[in-house]
Every structure is written in structure tokens, then in C-alpha cells.
Protein backbone atom coordinates (compact mmCIF):
# COMPACT_ATOMS: atom_id res chain seq x y z
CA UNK A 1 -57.22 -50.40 53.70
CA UNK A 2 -53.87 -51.98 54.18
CA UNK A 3 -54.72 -52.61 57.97
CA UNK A 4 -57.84 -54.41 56.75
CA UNK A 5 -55.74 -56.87 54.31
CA UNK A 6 -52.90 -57.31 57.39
CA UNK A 7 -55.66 -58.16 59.33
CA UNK A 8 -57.58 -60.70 57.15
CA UNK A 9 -53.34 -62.17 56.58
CA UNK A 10 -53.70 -62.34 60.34
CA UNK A 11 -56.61 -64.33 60.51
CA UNK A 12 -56.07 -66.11 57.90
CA UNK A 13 -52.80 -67.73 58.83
CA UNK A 14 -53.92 -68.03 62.25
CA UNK A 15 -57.56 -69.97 61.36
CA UNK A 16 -54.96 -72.50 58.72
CA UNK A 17 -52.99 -73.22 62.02
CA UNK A 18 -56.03 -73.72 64.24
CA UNK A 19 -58.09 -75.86 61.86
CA UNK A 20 -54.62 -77.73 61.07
CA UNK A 21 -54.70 -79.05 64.62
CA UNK A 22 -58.34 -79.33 64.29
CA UNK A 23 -57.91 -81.95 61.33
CA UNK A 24 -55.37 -84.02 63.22
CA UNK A 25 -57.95 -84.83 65.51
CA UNK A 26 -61.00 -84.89 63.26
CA UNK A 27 -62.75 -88.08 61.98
CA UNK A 28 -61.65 -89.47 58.55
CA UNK A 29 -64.55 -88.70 56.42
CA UNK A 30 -64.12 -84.32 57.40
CA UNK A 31 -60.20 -84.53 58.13
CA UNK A 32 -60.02 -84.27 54.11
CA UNK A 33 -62.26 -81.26 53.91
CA UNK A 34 -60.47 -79.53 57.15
CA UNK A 35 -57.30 -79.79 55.72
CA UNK A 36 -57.96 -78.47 52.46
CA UNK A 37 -59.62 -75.25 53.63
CA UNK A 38 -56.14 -74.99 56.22
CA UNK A 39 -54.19 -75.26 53.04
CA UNK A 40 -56.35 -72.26 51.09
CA UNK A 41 -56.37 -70.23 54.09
CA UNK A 42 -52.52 -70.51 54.82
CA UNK A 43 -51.92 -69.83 50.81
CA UNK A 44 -54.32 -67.01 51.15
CA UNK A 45 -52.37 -65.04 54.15
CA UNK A 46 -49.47 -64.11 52.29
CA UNK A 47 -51.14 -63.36 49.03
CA UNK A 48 -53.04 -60.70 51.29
CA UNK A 49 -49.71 -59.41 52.63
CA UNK A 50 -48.27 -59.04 49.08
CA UNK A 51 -51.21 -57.15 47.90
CA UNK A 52 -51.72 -54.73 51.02
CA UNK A 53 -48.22 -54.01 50.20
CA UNK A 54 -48.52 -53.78 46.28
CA UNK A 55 -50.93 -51.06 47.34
CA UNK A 56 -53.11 -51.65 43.71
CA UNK A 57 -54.21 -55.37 45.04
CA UNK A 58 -57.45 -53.98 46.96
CA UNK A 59 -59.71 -55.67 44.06
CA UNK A 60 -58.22 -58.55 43.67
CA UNK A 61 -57.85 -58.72 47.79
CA UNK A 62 -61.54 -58.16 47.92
CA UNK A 63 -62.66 -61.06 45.04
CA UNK A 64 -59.81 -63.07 47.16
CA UNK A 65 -61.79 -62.82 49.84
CA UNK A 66 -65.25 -63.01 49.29
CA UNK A 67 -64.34 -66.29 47.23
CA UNK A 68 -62.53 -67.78 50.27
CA UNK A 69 -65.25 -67.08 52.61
CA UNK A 70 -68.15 -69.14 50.54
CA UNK A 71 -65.60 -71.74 50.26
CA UNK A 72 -64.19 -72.51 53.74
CA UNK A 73 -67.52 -71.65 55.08
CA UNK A 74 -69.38 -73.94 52.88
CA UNK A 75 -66.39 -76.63 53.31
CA UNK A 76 -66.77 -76.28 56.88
CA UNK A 77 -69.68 -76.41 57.38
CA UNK A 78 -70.52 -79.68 55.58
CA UNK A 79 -67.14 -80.97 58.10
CA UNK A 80 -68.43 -79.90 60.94
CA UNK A 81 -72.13 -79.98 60.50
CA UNK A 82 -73.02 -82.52 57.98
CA UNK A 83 -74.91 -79.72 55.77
CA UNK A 84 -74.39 -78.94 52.15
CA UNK A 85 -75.24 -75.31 50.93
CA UNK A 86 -75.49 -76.55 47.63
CA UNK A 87 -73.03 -74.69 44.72
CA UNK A 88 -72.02 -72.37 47.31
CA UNK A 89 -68.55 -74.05 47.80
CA UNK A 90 -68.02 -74.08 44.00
CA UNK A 91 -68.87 -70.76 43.34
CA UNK A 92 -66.35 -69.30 45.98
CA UNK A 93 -63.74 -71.98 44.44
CA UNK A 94 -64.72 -70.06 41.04
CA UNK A 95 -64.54 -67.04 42.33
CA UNK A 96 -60.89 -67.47 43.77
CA UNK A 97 -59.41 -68.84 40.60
CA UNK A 98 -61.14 -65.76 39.25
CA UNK A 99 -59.35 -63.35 41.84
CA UNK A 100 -55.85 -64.93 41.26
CA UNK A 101 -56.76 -64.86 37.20
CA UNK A 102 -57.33 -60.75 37.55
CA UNK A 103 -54.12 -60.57 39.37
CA UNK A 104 -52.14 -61.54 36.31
CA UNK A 105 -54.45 -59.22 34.38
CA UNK A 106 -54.04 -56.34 36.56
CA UNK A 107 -50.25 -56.84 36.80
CA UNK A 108 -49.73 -55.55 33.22
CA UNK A 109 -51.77 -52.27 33.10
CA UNK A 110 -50.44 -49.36 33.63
């Protein structure tokens, strides 16, 4: 499993750089939206890196995760597409503060 969280690090911090240059180039109305979903991904890598190596982060990786994914992809689409999927972006926002909220939960047990 820790391959799997090096990997999503990997991708992570590489798609914050590419959509990065992306937003410098984008018009004004997505630029926002572009840049904000470089920011989460780029905050995201490391987190991954730190909990591969913790080696008891897998659950918090995975709710990481799966709330990043609805949220860049919902952001991102709407940028790049014009297309809202409805409370999809919310939910993954909700769903990340949720990950980083069992995180300091799991940090105290045993």
C-alpha cells in the first residue's frame, strides 16, 4: 500500500504543477477555480507521503483521496467545461475536512 500512497504523492504534486501553468494561461473567470484545485493537490502530496510513511494513515489516505477526487474533478470540470455536477464539489470538500478531522482522531489511539 505504501507504493500506492507514493504514487498518488506523485501525481498529485505533479497534476498541482501542471494545472499551475495551466492557470497562468487560463481565462479569468476558471483561473480562480484552477488554482485552487493546484493548491489542494500540492497540499495533498505530502500529506500522502507522511501517511505512507506513518504506516497507520491508509484510512485517512483513502477518505483523503476519494474527497480530493470529487473535488478537483468537479472543480475542473466546471473550469474547463462549463458543467456543474451539482453538490458533488461540496461533498468531496466535506469529505476532506473529514479525512484531515480523523487524522487528529486517529493520532491519539493506541
Amino acid at each position: 500500500m505504501q507504493r500506492f500512497w507514493f504514487s498518488a504523492a506523485g501525481l498529485c504534486g505533479g497534476l498541482a504543477v501542471a494545472l499551475a501553468a495551466i492557470a497562468a494561461h487560463a481565462d479569468l473567470e476558471s483561473r480562480a477555480m484552477v488554482q485552487n484545485v493546484a493548491m489542494l493537490l500540492g497540499w495533498h502530496a505530502p500529506a500522502f507521503i507522511g501517511l505512507a510513511l506513518w504506516g497507520r494513515g491508509g484510512v485517512v489516505a483513502s477518505v483523503l483521496l476519494a474527497g480530493l477526487t470529487l473535488f478537483s474533478g468537479a472543480v475542473l470540470i466546471r473550469a474547463f467545461a462549463g458543467v456543474s455536477l451539482g453538490p458533488v464539489a461540496p461533498i468531496g470538500g466535506m469529505t476532506m475536512i473529514g479525512g484531515w478531522l480523523l487524522l487528529a482522531v486517529l493520532a491519539w489511539r493506541r
